[in-house]
Protein backbone atom coordinates (compact mmCIF):
# COMPACT_ATOMS: atom_id res chain seq x y z
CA UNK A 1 -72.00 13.71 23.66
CA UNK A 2 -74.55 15.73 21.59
CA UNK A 3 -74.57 14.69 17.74
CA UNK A 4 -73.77 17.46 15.69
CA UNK A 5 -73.88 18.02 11.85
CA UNK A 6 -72.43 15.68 9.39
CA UNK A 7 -72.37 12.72 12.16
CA UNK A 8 -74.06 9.61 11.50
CA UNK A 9 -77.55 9.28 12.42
CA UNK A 10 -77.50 6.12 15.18
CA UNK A 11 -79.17 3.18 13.79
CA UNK A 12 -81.71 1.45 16.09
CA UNK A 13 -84.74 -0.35 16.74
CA UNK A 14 -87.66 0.27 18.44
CA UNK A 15 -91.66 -0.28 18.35
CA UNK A 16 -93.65 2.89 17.86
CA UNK A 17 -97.37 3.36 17.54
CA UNK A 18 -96.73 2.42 13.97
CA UNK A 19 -95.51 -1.43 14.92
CA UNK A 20 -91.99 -2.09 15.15
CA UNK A 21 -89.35 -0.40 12.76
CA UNK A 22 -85.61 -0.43 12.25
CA UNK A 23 -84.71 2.98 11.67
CA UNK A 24 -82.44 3.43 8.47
CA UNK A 25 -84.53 0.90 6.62
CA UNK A 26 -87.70 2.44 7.62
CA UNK A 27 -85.92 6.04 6.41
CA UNK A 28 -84.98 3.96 2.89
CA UNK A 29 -83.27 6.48 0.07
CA UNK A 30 -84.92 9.46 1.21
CA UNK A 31 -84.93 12.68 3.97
CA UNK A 32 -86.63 11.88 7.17
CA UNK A 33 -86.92 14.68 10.29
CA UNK A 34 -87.13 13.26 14.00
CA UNK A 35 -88.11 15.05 16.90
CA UNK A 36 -88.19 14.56 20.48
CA UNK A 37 -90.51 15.67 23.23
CA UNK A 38 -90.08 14.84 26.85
CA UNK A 39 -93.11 13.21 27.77
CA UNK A 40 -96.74 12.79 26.64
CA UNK A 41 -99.67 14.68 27.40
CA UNK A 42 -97.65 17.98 27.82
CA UNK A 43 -99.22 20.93 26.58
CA UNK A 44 -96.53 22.75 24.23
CA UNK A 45 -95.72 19.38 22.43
CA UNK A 46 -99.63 18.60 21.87
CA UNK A 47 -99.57 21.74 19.65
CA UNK A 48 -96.10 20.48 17.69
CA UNK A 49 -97.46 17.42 17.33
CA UNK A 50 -100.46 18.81 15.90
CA UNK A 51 -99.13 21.25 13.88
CA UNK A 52 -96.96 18.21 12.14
CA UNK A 53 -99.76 16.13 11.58
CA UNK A 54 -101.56 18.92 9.42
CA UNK A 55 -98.13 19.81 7.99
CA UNK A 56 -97.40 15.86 6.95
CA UNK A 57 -98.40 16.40 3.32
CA UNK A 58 -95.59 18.88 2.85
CA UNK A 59 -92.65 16.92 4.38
CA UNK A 60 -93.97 13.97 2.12
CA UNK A 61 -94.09 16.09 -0.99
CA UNK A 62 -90.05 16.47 -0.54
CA UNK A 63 -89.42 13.25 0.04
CA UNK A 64 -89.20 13.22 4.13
CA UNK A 65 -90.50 10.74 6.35
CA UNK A 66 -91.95 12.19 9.76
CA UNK A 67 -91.01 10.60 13.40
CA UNK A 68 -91.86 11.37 17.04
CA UNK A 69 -89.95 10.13 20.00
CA UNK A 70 -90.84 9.94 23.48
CA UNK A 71 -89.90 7.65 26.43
CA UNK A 72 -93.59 6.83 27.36
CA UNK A 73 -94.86 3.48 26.20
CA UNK A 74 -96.98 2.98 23.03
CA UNK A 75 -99.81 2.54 24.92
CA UNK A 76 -99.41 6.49 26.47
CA UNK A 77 -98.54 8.43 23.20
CA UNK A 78 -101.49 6.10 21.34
CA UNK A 79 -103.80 8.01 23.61
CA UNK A 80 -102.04 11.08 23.95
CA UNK A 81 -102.85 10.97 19.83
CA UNK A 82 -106.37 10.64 20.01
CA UNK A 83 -106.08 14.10 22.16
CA UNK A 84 -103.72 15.44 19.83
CA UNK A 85 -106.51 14.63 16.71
CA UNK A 86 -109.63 16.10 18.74
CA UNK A 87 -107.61 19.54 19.63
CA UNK A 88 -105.91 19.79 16.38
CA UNK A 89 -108.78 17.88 13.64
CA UNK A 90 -105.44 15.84 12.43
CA UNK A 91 -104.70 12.52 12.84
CA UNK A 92 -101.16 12.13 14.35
CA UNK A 93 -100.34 9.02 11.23
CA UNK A 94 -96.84 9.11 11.52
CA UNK A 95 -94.72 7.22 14.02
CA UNK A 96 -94.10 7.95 17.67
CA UNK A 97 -91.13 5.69 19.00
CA UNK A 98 -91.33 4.28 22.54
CA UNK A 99 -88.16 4.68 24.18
CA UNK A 100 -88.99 3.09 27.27
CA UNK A 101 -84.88 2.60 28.02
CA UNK A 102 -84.36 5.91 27.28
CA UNK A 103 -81.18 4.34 24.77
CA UNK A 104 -82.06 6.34 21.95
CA UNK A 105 -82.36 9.54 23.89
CA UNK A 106 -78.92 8.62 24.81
CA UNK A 107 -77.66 7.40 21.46
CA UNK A 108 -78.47 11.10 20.14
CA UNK A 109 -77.20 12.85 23.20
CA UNK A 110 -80.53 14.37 24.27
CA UNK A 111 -80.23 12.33 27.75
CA UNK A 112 -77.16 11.70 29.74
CA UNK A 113 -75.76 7.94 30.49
CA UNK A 114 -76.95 7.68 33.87
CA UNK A 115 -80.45 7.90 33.05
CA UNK A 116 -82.38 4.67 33.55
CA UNK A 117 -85.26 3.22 35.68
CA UNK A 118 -89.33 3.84 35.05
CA UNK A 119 -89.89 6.55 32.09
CA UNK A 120 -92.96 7.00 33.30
CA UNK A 121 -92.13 8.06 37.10
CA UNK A 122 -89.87 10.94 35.44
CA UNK A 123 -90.99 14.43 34.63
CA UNK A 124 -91.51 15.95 32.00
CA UNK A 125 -88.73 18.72 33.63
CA UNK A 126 -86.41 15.92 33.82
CA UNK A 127 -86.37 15.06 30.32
CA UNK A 128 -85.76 18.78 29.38
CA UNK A 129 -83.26 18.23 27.00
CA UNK A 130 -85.91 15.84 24.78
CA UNK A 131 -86.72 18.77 22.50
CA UNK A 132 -84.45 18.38 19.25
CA UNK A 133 -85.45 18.15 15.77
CA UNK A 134 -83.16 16.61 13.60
CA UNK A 135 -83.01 16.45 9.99
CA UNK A 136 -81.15 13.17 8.51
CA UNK A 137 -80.14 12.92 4.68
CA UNK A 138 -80.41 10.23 2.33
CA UNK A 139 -76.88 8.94 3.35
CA UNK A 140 -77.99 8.85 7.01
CA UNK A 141 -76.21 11.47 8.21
CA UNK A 142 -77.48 14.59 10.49
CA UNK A 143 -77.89 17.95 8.41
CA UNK A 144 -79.89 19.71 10.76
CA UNK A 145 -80.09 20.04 14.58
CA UNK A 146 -82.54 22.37 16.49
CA UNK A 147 -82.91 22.63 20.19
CA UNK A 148 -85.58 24.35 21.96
CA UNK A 149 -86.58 25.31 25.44
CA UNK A 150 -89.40 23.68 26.99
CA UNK A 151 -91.63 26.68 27.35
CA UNK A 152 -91.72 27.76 23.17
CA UNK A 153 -92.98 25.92 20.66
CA UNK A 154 -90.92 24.83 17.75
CA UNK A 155 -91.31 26.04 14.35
CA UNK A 156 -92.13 23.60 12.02
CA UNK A 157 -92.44 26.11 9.17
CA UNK A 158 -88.60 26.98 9.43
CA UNK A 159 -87.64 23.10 9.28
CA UNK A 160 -89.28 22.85 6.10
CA UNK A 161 -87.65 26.14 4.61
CA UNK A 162 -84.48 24.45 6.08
CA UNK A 163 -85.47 21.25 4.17
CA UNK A 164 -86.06 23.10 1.01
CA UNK A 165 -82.51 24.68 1.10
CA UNK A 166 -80.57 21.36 2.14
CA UNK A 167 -82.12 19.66 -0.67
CA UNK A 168 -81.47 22.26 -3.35
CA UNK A 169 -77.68 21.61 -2.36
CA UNK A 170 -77.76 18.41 -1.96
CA UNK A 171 -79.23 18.98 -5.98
CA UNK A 172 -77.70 21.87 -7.38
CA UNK A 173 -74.99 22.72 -5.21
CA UNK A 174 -76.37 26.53 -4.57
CA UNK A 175 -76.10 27.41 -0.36
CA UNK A 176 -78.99 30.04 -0.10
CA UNK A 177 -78.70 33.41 1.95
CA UNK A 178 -80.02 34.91 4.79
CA UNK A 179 -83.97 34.56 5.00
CA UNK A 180 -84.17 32.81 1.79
CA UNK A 181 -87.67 31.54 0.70
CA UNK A 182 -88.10 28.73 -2.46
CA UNK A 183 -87.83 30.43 -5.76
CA UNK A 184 -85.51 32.93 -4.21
CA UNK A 185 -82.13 33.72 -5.84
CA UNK A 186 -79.22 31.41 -4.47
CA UNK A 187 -75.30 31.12 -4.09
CA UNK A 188 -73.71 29.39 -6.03
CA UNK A 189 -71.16 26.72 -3.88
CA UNK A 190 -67.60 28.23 -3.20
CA UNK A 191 -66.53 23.94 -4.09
CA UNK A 192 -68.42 24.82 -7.66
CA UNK A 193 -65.33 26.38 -9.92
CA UNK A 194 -66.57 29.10 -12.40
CA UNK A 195 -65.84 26.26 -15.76
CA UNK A 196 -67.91 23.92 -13.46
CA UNK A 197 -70.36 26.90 -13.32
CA UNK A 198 -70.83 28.07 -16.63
CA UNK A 199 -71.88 24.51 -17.71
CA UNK A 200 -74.67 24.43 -14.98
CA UNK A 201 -75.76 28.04 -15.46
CA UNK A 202 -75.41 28.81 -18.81
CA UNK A 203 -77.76 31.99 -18.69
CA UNK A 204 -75.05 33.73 -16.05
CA UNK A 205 -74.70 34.82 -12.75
CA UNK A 206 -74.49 38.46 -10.98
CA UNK A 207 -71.45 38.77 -8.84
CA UNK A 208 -72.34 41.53 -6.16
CA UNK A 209 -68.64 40.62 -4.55
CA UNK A 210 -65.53 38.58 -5.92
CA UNK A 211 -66.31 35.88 -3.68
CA UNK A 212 -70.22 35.65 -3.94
CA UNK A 213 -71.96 34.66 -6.98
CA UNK A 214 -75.50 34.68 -7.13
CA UNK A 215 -77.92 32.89 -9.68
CA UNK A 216 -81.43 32.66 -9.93
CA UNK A 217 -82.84 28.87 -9.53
């Protein structure tokens, strides 16, 4: 079964290009975004992967670790890296994960039980369903889950807006509204009574509808 928002975030273990790491520790107290892509050396991945790698200051700034999985051995996605750098002129320094026994492909639901034997004799059309990006919060659990098609490129942009608003709940307790950018105006929480309110927004709030009240950040 596919993990959906609010679940746990499976624990595990695994080497990566990094050296071995234990997952949750290796998250610690903060945000952390893991994505999947089917195999190495593919070309709409190579792009992803390169586009995160310039993009790794900004997930740091908020507080978010970075990390890759794919079911080809270190050895592959180590090389696949040095491609990635050459294409891209960014070093790929965050994790990738080896998931040579496909178990935490399966753990997330991105691969079904019965898949086992050689990663490497599989294609990268057989491990269609490796192309989720999850977002886990500091309490391990999943608060975001994208899943793309293997022909168009994720957008890497979007999971940082995304990151943005989950942590300005997760800090304020405002949800945001459609297309909402940082410094935009945002909702205050329906769980946030108006007593509860007026303590953490002193200044006011407009209130378009009886049911919406807006504030500026």
């Amino acid at each position: 079964m596919a993990l959906t928002i609010g679940e746990s975030a499976p624990d595990f273990t695994a080497q990566t290009t990094a050296g071995e790491i234990r997952f949750h520790d290796w998250i610690g107290d903060g945000w952390a975004v893991l994505f999947s892509h089917p195999r190495a050396f593919t070309p709409v991945c190579t792009t992803e992967l390169g586009y995160m790698a310039k993009i790794a200051p900004e997930f740091a700034r908020r507080g978010t670790r970075i990390l890759a999985i794919s079911t080809d051995p270190v050895e592959g996605s180590a090389r696949w890296s040095a491609d990635i750098a050459t294409t891209h002129g960014a070093e790929v320094d965050y994790p990738i994960v080896a998931d040579t026994d496909h178990a935490i492909s399966k753990a997330y639901g991105m691969l079904p039980p019965e898949v086992d034997g050689d990663p490497t004799a599989r294609t990268p059309a057989q491990n269609a369903t490796l192309r989720n990006v999850f977002v886990i919060s500091p309490d391990k659990r999943i608060a975001l889950v994208l899943i793309y098609p293997m022909t168009t490129g994720r957008n890497f942009d979007e999971v940082l807006r995304v990151l943005d608003a989950l942590q300005l709940t997760a800090e304020r307790q405002l949800a945001t509204p459609a297309q909402w950018q940082p410094g935009e105006p945002a909702i205050i929480s329906g769980s946030v009574s108006d007593e509860q309110a007026r303590e953490r927004f002193p200044a006011g709030w407009d209130r378009p509808l009886p049911y919406m009240r807006v504030v500026s950040p």
